[in-house]
C-alpha atoms as a PDB file:
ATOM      1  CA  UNK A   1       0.000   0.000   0.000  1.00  0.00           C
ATOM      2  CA  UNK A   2       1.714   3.246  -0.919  1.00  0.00           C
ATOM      3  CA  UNK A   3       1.797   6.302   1.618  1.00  0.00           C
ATOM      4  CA  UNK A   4       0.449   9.707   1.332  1.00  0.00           C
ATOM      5  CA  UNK A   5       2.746  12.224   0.389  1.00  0.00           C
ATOM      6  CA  UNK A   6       4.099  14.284   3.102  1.00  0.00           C
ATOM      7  CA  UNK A   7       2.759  17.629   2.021  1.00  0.00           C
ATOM      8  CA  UNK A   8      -0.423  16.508   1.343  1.00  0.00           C
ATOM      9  CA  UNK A   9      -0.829  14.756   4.860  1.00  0.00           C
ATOM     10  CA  UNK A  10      -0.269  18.132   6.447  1.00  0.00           C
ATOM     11  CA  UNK A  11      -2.485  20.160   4.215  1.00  0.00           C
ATOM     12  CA  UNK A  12      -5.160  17.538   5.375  1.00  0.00           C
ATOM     13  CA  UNK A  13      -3.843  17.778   9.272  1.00  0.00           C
ATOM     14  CA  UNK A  14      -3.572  21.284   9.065  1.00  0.00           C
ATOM     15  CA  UNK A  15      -7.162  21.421   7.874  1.00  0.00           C
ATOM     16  CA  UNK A  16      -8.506  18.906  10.311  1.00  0.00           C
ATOM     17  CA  UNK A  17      -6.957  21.570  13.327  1.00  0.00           C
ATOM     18  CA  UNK A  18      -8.580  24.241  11.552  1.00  0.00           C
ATOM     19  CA  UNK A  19     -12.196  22.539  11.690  1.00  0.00           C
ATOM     20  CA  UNK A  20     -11.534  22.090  15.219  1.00  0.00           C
ATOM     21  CA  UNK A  21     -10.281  25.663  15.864  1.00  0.00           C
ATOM     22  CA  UNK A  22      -7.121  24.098  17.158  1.00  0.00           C
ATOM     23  CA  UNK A  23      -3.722  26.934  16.456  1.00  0.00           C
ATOM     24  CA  UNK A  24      -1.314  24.761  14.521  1.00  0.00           C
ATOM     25  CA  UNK A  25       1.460  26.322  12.530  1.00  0.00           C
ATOM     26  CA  UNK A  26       4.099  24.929  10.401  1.00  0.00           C
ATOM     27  CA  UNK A  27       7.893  25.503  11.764  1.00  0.00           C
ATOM     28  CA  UNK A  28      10.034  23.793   9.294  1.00  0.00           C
ATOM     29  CA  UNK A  29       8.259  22.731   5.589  1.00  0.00           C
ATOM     30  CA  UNK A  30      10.186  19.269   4.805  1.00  0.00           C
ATOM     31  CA  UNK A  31      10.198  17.532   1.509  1.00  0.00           C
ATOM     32  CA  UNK A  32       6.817  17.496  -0.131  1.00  0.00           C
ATOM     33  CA  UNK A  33       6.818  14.253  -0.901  1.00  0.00           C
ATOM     34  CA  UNK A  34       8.505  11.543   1.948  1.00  0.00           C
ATOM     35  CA  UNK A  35       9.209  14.089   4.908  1.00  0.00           C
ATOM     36  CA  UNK A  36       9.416  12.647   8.027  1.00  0.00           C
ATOM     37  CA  UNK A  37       7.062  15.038  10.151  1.00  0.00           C
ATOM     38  CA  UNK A  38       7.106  15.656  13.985  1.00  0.00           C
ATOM     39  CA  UNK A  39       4.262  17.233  16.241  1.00  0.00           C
ATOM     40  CA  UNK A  40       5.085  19.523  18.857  1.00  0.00           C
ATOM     41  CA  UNK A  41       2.127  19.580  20.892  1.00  0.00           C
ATOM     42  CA  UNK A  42       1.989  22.886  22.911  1.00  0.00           C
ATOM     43  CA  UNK A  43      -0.138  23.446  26.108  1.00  0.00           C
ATOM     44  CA  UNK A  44       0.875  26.949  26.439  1.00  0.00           C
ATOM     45  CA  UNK A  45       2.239  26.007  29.818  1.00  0.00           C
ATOM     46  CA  UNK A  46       5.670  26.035  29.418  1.00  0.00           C
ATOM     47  CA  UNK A  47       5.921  22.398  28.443  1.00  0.00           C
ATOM     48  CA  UNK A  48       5.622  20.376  25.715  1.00  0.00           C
ATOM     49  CA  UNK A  49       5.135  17.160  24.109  1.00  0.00           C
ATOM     50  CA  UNK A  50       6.675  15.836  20.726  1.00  0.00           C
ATOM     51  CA  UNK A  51       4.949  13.048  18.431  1.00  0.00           C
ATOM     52  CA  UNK A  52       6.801  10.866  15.494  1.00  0.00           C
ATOM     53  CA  UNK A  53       5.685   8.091  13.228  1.00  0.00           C
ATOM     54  CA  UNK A  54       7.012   5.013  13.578  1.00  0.00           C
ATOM     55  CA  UNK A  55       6.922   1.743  12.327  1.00  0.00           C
ATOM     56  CA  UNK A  56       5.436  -0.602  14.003  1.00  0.00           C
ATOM     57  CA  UNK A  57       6.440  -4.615  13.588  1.00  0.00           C
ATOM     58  CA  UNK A  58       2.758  -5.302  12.245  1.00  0.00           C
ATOM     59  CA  UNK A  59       3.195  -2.495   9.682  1.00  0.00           C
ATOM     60  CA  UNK A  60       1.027   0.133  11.137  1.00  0.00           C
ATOM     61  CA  UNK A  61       2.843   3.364  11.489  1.00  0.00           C
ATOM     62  CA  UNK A  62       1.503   4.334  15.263  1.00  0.00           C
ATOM     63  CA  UNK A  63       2.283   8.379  16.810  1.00  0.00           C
ATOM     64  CA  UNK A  64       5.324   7.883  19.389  1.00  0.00           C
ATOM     65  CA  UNK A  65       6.404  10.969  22.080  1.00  0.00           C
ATOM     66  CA  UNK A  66       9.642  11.321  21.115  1.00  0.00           C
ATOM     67  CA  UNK A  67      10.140  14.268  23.664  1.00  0.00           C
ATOM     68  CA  UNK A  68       7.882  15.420  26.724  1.00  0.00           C
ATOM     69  CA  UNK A  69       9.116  18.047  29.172  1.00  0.00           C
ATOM     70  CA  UNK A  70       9.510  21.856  29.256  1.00  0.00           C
ATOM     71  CA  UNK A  71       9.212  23.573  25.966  1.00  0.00           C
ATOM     72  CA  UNK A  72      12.908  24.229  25.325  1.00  0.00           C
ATOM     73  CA  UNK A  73      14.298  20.881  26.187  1.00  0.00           C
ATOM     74  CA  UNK A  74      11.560  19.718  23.506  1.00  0.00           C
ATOM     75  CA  UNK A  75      12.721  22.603  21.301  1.00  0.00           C
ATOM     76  CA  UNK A  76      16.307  21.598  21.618  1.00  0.00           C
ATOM     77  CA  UNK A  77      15.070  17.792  20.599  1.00  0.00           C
ATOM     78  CA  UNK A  78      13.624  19.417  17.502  1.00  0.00           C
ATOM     79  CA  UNK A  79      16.964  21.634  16.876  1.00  0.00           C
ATOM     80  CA  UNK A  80      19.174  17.912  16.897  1.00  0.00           C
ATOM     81  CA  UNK A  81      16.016  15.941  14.751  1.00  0.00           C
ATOM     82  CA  UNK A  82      16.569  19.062  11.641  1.00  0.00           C
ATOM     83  CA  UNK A  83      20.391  18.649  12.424  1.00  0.00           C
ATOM     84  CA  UNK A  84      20.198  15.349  11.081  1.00  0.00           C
ATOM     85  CA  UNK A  85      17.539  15.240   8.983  1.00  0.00           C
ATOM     86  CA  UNK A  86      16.696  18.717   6.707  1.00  0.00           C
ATOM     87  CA  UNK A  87      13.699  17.292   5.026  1.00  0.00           C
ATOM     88  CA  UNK A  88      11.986  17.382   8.285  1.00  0.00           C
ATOM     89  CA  UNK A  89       8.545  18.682   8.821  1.00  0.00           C
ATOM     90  CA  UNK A  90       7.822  20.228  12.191  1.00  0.00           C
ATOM     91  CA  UNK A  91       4.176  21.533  12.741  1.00  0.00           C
ATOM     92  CA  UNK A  92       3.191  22.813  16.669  1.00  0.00           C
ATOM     93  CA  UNK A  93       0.128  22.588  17.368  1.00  0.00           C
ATOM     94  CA  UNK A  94      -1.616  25.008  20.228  1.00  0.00           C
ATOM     95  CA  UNK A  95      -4.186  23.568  22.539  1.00  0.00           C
ATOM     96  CA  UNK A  96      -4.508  24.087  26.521  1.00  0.00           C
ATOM     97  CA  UNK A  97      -7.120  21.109  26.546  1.00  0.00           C
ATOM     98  CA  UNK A  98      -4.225  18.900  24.933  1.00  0.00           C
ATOM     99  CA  UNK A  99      -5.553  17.816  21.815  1.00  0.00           C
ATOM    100  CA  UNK A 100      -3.451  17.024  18.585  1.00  0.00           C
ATOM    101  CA  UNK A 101      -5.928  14.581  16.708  1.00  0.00           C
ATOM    102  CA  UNK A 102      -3.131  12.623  15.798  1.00  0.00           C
ATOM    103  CA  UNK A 103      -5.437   9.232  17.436  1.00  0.00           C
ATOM    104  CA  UNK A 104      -8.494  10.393  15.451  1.00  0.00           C
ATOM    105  CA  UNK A 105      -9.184   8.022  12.715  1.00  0.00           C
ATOM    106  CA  UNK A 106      -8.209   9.500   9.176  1.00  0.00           C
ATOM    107  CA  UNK A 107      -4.896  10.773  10.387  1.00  0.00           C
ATOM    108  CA  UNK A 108      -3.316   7.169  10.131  1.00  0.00           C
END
């Protein structure tokens, strides 16, 4: 089964925010088409919480916290991720109530 382009799954995530009047903005526009994207999930708080895709051994391609802490340490994990990888998407996404979406179906 082939995967949705990159771009195109954050015009569609973007837009699925927007619905929900959830703030998200885009920090760093990867490649269009096979970007690896992260989530910074922001409760205005002074913490944060950072999502990836990964692969999971049945195939599925589950949301993992790959950071969770105050906002700069999770900044500083997103500083090292673009390090290594410049094709990297970054979107942060604003909510006080938590929510990122990222379990609701249609985002998988």
């Amino acid at each position: 089964m082939s995967r949705l382009a990159s771009g195109l799954w954050v015009q569609a995530y973007l837009m699925r925010l927007q619905i929900e009047t959830i703030p998200a903005y885009v920090l760093a526009h990867g490649d269009d088409t096979a970007g690896a994207i992260l989530v910074k999930l922001n409760p205005l708080d002074g913490t944060a919480r950072l999502f990836q895709r990964v692969m999971a051994m049945d195939g599925s391609r589950p949301w993992d916290v790959l950071a969770d802490g105050p906002e700069n340490e999770v900044d500083a994990a997103i500083a090292r991720q673009r390090k290594s990888d410049p094709d990297l998407w970054v979107i942060e996404v604003e909510s006080r109530a938590g929510r990122h979406m990222l379990d609701e179906p249609g985002l998988d």
